[in-house]
Protein backbone atom coordinates (compact mmCIF):
# COMPACT_ATOMS: atom_id res chain seq x y z
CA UNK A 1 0.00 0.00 0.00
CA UNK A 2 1.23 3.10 -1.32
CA UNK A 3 1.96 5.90 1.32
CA UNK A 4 -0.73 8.33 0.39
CA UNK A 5 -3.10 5.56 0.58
CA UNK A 6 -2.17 4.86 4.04
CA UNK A 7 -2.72 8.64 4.94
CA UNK A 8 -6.23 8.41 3.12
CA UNK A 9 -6.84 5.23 5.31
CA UNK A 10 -5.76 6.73 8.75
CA UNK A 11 -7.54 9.91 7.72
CA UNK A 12 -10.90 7.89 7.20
CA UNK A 13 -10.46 6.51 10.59
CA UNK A 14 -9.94 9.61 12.24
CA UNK A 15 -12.86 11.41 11.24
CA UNK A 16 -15.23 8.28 11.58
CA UNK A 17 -13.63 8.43 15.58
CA UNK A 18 -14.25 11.87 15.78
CA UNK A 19 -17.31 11.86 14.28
CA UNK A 20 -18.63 9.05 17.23
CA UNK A 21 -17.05 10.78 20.13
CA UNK A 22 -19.07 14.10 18.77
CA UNK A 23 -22.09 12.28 19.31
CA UNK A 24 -21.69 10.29 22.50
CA UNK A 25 -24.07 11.50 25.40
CA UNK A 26 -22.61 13.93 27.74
CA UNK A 27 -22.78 11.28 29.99
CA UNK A 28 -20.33 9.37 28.34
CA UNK A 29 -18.53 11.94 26.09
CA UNK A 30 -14.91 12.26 27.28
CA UNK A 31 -14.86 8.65 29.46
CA UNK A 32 -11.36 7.70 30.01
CA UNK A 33 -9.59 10.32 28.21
CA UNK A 34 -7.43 12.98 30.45
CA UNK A 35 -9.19 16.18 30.73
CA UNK A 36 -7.87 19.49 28.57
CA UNK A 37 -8.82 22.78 29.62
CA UNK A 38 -7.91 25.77 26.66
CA UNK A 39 -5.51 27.87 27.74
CA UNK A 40 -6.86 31.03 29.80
CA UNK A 41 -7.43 34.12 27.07
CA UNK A 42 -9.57 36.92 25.96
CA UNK A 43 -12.26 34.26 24.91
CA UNK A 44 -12.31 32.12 27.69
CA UNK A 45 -11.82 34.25 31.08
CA UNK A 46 -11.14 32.76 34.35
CA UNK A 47 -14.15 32.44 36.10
CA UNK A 48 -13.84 34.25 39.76
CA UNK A 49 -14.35 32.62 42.94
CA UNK A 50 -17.17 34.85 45.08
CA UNK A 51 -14.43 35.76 47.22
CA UNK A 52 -12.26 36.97 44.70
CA UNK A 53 -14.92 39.14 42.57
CA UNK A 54 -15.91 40.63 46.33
CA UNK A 55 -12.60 41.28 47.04
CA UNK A 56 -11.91 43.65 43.83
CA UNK A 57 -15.30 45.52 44.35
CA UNK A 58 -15.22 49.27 44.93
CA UNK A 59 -17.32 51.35 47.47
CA UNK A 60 -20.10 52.06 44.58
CA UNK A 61 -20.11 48.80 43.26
CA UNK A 62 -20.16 46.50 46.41
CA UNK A 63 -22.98 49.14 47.83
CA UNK A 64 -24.86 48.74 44.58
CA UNK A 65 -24.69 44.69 44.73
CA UNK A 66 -26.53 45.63 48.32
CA UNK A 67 -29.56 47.40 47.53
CA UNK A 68 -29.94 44.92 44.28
CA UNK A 69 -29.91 42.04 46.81
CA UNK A 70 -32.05 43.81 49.01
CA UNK A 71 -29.74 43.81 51.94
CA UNK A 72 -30.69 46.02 55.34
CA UNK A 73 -27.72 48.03 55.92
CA UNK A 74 -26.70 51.28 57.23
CA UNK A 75 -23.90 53.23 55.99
CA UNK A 76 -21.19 54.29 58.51
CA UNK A 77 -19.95 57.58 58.39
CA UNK A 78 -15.98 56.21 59.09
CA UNK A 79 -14.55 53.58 60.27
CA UNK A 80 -10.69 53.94 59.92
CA UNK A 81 -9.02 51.07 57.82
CA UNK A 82 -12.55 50.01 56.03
CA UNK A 83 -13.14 50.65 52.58
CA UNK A 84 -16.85 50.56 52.90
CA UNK A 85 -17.97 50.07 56.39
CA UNK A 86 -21.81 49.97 56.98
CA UNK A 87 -23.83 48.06 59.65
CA UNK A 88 -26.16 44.70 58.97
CA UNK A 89 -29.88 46.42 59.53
CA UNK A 90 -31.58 43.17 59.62
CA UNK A 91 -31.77 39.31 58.59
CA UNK A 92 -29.69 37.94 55.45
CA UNK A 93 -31.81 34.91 54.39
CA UNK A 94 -33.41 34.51 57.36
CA UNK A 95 -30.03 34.69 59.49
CA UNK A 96 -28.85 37.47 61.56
CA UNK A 97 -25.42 38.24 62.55
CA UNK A 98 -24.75 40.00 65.78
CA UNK A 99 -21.95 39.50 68.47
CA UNK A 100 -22.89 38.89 72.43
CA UNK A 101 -23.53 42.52 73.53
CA UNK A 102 -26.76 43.18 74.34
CA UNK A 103 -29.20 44.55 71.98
CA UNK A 104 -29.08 48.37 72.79
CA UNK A 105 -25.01 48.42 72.77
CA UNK A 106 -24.86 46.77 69.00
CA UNK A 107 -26.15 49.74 66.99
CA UNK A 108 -23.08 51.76 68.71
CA UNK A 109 -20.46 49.14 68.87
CA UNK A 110 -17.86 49.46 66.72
CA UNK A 111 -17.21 45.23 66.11
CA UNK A 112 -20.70 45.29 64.79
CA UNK A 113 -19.30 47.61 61.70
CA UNK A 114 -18.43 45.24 58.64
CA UNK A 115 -16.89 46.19 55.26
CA UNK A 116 -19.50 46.11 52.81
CA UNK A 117 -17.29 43.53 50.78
CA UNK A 118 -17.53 41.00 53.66
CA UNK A 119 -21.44 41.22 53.74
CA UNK A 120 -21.59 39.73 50.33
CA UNK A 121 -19.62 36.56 51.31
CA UNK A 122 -22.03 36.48 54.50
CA UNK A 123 -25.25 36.71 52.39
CA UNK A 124 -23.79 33.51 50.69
CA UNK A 125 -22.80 32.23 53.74
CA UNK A 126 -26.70 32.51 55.21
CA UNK A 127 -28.79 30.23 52.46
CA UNK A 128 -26.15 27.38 53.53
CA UNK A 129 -26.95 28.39 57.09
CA UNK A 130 -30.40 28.39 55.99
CA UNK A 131 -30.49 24.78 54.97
CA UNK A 132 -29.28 23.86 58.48
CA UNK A 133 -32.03 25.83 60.18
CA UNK A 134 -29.71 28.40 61.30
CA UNK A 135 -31.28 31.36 62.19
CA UNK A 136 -28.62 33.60 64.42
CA UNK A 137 -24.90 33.34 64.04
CA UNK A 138 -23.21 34.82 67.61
CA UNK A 139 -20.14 36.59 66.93
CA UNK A 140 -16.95 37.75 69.03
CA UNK A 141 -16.27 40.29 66.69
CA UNK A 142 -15.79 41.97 63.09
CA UNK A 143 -14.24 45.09 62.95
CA UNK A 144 -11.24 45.56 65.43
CA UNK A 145 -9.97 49.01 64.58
CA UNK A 146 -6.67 49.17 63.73
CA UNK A 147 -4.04 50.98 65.73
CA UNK A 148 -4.57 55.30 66.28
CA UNK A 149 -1.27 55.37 64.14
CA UNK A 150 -2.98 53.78 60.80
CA UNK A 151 -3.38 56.63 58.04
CA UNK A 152 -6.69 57.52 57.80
CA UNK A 153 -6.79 57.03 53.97
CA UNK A 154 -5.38 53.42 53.98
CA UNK A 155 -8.07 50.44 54.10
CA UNK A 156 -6.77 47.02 55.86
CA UNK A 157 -6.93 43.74 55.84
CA UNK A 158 -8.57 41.41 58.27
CA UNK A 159 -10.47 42.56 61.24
CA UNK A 160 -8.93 45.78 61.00
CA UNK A 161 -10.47 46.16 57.57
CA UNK A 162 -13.87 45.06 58.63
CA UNK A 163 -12.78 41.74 56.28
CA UNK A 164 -13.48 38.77 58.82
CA UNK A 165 -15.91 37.44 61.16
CA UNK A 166 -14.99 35.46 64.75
CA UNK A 167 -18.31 33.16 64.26
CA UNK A 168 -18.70 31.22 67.72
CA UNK A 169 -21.89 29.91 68.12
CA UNK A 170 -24.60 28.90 65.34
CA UNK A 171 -28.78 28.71 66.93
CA UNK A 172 -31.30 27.16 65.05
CA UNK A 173 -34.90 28.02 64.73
CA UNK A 174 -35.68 25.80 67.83
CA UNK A 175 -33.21 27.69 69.81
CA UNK A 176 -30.28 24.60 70.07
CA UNK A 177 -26.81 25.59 69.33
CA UNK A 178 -23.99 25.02 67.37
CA UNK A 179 -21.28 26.16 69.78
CA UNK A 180 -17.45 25.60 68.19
CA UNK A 181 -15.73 25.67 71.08
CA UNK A 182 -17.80 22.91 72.86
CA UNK A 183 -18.68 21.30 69.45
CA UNK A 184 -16.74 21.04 66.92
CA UNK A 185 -14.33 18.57 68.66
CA UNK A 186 -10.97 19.04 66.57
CA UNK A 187 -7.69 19.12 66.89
CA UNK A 188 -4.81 21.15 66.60
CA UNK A 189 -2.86 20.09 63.70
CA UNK A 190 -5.71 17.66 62.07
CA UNK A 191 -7.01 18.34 58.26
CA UNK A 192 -10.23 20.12 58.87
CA UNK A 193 -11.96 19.02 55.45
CA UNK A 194 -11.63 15.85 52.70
CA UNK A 195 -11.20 12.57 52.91
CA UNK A 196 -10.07 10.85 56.03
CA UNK A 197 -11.21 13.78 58.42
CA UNK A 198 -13.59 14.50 60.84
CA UNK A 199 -14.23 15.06 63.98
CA UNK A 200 -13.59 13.11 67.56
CA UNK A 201 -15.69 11.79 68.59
CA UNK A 202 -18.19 12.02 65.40
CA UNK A 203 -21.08 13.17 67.74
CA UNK A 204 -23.95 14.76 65.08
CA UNK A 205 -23.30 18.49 66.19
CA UNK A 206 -19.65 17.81 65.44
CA UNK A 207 -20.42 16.92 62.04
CA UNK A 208 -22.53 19.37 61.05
CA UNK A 209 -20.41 22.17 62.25
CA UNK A 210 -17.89 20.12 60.15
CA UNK A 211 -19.91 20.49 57.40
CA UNK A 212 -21.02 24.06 57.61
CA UNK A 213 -17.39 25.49 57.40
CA UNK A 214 -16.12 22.31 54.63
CA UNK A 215 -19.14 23.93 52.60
CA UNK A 216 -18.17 27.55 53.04
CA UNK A 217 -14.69 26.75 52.13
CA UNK A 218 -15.80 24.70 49.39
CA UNK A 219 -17.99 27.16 47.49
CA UNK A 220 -14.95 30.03 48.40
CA UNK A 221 -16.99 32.46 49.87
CA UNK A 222 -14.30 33.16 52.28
CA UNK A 223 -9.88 33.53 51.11
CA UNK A 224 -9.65 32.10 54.73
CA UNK A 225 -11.54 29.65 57.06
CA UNK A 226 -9.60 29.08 60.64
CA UNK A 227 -11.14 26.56 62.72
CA UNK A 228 -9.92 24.89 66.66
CA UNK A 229 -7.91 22.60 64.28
CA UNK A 230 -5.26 25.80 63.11
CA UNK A 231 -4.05 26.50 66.87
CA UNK A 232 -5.09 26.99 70.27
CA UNK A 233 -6.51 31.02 70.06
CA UNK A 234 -9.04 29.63 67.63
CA UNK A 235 -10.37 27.49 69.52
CA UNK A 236 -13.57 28.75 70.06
CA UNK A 237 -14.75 30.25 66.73
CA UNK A 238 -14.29 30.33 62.73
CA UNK A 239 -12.14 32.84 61.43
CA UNK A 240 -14.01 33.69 57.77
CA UNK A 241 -12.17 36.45 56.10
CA UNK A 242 -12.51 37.85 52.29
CA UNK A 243 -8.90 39.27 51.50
CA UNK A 244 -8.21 41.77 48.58
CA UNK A 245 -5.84 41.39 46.21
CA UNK A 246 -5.04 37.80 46.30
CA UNK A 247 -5.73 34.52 44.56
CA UNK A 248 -5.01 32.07 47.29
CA UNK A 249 -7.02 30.37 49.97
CA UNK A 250 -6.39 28.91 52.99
CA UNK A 251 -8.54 26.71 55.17
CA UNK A 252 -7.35 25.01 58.49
């Protein structure tokens, strides 16, 4: 057989095989063959992570993403190192956030103020909490002003920045809790999330408060999740924080 009919042949048999794997159910399409991903370019842009898109928001943008989600808030005049601090005003899918003060010290309390970035990632954060019947989560704090010395023009990170949440204690709708430090039964050092974790003992609240922050840090609604398992000053609450201008995360 003559060399172009051999190229004719293989040719043939190429498009025939190309032609079948075209046609295969979705299902099916693609079984046992490594998977390709094209190159990052103008035509196919990275897709952002929720964290990451709230991260790059500005102060007109993230507000605007507020009112079209229909979030209570109230603007804060200033709140040095925030970008765009404002105060939650009411429930976020049925789930409020508050710390432990009483009622009539919150609305004046400066770790009630929260960068309007950070909301977004909360309002996430609340229709998972919703599917657990949470309807509070207790906080230690979220904004923890940053030293007298920090220029009044520069935003921060962290709490400083009004970034993260100290989330301690979850209550559900028939007033049980979720409480992390008596809970979540970890341990310093252990993988918090994936295969071969999980808590000691497995006791149901365990798990589920397992599963609330494996979830969170799963969808990336948070560039950091700290749990008891990172070190001993964590060991009663979740550290969630959005961070700007990064592409990492980092859950322990």
């Amino acid at each position: 057989m003559g060399a172009f009919a051999r190229f004719a042949r293989m040719a043939a048999s190429l498009s025939i095989a190309l032609a079948i794997a075209c046609a295969a159910p979705a299902s099916n399409a693609g079984f046992g063959v490594p998977r390709f991903d094209p190159p990052e370019g103008p035509y196919r842009p990275a897709a952002l992570s929720p964290a990451e898109r709230y991260a790059r928001l500005d102060r007109d943008s993230c507000e605007a993403e507020l009112a079209h989600r229909g979030i209570p808030f109230v603007r804060v005049g200033s709140a040095r190192g925030v970008l765009e601090p404002v105060r939650l005003d009411g429930a976020l899918h049925g789930v409020t956030y508050h710390s432990e003060l009483p009622v009539s010290r919150r609305g004046t309390s400066a770790i009630e103020i929260v960068d309007c970035r950070l909301v977004l990632a909360l309002d996430d954060f609340a229709v998972q909490l919703a599917s657990h019947d949470v309807v509070e989560v207790v906080h230690y704090s979220m904004y923890r002003p940053p030293s007298i010395h920090w220029p009044t023009e520069k935003t921060a990170s962290r709490h400083p920045g009004g970034l993260a949440i100290d989330a301690a204690k979850f209550v559900k709708r028939d007033g049980t809790k979720l409480v992390v430090e008596r809970d979540f039964h970890g341990r310093i050092g252990a993988k918090t999330c994936g295969p071969g974790t999980g808590p000691q003992p497995a006791t149901p609240d365990a798990i589920e408060l397992r599963k609330i922050v494996c979830d969170a840090a799963g969808a990336k609604l948070f560039n950091v999740a700290l749990t008891p398992d990172f070190n001993w000053p964590h060991r009663n609450h979740f550290h969630l924080e959005v961070t700007a201008n990064t592409k990492w995360f980092y859950l322990h």
